[in-house]
C-alpha atoms as a PDB file:
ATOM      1  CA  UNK A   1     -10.057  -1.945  -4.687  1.00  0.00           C
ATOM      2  CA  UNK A   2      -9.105  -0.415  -7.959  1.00  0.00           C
ATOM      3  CA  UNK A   3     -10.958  -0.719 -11.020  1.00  0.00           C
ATOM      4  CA  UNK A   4      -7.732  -0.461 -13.192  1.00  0.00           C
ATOM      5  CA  UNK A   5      -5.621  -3.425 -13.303  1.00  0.00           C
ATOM      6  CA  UNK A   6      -4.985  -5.587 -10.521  1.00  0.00           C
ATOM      7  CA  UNK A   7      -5.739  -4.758  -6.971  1.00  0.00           C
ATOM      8  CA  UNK A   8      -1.777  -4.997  -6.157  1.00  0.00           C
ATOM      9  CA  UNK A   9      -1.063  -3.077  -9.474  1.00  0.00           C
ATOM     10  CA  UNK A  10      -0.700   0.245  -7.178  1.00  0.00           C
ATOM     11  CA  UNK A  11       1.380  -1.909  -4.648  1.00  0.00           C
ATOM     12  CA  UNK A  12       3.723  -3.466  -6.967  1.00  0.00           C
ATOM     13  CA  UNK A  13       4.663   0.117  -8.205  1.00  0.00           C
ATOM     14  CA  UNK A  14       5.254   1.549  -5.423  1.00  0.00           C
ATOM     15  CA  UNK A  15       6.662  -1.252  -3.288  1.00  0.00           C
ATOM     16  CA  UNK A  16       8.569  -3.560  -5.729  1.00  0.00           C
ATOM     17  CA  UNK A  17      11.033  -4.724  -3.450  1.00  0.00           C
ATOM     18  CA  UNK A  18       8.381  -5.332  -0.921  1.00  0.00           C
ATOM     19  CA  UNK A  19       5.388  -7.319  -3.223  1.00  0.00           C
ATOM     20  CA  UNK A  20       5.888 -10.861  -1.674  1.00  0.00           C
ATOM     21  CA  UNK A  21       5.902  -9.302   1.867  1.00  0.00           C
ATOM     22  CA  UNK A  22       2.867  -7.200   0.975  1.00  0.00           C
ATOM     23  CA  UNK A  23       0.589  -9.899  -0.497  1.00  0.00           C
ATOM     24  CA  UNK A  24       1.557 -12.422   2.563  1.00  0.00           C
ATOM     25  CA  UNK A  25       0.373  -9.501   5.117  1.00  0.00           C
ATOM     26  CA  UNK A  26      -2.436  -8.516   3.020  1.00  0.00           C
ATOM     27  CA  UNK A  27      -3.386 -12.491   3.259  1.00  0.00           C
ATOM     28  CA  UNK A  28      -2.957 -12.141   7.109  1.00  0.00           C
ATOM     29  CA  UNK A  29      -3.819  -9.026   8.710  1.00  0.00           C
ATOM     30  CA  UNK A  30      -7.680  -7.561   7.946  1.00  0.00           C
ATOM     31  CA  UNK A  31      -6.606  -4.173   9.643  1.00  0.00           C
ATOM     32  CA  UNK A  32      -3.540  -4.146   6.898  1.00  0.00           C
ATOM     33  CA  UNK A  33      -5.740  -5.322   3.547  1.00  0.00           C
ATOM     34  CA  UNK A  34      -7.608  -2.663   4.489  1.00  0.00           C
ATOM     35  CA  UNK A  35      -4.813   0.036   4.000  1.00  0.00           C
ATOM     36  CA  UNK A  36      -3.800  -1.342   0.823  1.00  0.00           C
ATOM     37  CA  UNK A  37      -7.146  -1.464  -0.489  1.00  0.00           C
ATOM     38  CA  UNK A  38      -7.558   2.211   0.301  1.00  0.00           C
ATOM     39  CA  UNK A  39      -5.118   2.982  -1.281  1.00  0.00           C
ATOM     40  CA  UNK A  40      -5.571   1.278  -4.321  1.00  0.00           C
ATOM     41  CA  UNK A  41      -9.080   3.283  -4.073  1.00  0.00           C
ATOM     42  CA  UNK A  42      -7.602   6.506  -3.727  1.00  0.00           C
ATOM     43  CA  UNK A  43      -5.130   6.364  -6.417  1.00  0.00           C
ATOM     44  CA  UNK A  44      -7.432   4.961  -9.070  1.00  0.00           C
ATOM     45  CA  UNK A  45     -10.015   8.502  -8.061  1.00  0.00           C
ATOM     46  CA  UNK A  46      -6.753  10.061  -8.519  1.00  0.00           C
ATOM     47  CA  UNK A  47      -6.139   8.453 -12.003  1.00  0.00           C
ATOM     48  CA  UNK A  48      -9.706   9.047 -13.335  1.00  0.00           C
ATOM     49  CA  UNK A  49     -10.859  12.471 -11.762  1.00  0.00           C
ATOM     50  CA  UNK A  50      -7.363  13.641 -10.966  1.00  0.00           C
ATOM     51  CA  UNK A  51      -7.677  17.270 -12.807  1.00  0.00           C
ATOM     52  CA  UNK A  52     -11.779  17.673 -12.342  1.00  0.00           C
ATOM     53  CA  UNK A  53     -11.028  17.885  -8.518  1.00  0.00           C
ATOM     54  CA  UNK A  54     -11.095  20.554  -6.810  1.00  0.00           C
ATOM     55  CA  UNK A  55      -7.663  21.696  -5.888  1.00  0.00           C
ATOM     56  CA  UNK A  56      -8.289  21.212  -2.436  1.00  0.00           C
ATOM     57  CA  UNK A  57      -9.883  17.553  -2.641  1.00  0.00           C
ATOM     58  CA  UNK A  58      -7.084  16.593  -4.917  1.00  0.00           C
ATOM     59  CA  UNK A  59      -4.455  17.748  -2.233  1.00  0.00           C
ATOM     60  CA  UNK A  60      -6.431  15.905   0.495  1.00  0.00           C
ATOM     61  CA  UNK A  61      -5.917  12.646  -1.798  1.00  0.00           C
ATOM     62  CA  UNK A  62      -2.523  13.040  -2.533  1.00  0.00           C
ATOM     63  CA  UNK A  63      -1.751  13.500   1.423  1.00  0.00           C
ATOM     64  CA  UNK A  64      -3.940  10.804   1.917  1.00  0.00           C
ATOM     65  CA  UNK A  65      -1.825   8.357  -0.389  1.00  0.00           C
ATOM     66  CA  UNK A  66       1.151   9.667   0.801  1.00  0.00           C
ATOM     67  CA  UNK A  67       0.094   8.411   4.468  1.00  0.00           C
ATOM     68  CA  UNK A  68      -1.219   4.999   3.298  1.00  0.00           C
ATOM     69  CA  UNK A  69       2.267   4.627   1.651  1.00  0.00           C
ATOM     70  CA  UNK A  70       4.066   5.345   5.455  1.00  0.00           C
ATOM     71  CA  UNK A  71       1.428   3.137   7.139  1.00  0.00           C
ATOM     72  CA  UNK A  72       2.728   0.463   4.255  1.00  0.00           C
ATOM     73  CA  UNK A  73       6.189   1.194   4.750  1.00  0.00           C
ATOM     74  CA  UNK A  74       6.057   0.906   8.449  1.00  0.00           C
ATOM     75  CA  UNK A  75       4.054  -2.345   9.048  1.00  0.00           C
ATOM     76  CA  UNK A  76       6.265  -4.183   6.430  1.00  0.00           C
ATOM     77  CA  UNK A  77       9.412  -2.666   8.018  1.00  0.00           C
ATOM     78  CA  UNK A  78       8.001  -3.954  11.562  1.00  0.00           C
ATOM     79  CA  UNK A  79       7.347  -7.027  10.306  1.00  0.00           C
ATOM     80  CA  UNK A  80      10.916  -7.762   8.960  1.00  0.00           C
ATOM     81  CA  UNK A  81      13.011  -6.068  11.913  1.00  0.00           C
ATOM     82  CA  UNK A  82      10.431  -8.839  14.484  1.00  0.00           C
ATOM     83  CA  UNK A  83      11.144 -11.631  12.248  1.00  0.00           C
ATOM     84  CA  UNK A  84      13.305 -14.355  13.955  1.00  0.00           C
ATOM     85  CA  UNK A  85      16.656 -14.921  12.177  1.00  0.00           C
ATOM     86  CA  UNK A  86      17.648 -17.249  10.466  1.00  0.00           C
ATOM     87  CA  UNK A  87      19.699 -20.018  12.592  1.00  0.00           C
ATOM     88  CA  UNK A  88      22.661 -21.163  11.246  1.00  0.00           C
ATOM     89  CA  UNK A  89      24.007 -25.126  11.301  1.00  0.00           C
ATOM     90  CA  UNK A  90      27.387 -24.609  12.750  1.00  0.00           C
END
């Protein structure tokens, strides 16, 4: 969990079309509070050791974020193309 902010500060900036979504999965799925809360870690060593790194650990993070973001991106889009529609009154 980050130490900067709120734990969904990372989330919200990076997903702010998807924040309701996010939370109610986070609330939900284990497996998926998991990923966010990585990357919440991993972007708050980024913040606050970013440039003492090595330049090899700091590309490992960055690809590291960059796959938690997917993993993000893909659960919430799998969760919204399953989702029943909407039935309309006719």
């Amino acid at each position: 969990m980050s130490q900067l902010g709120c734990p969904l500060d990372q989330i919200r900036k990076r997903f702010p079309a998807l924040v309701e979504l996010i939370e109610e999965k986070r609330t939900e799925d284990s497996g998926f509070a998991e990923i966010c809360d990585d990357l919440e870690t991993l972007v708050t060593i980024l913040e606050t050791k970013g440039l003492d790194l090595e330049p090899q650990a700091r590309q490992n993070v960055l690809e590291s974020i960059r796959g938690l973001e997917n993993e993000i991106s893909k659960s919430v889009a799998l969760d919204r193309s399953s989702a029943k529609p909407r039935e309309w009154n006719t």
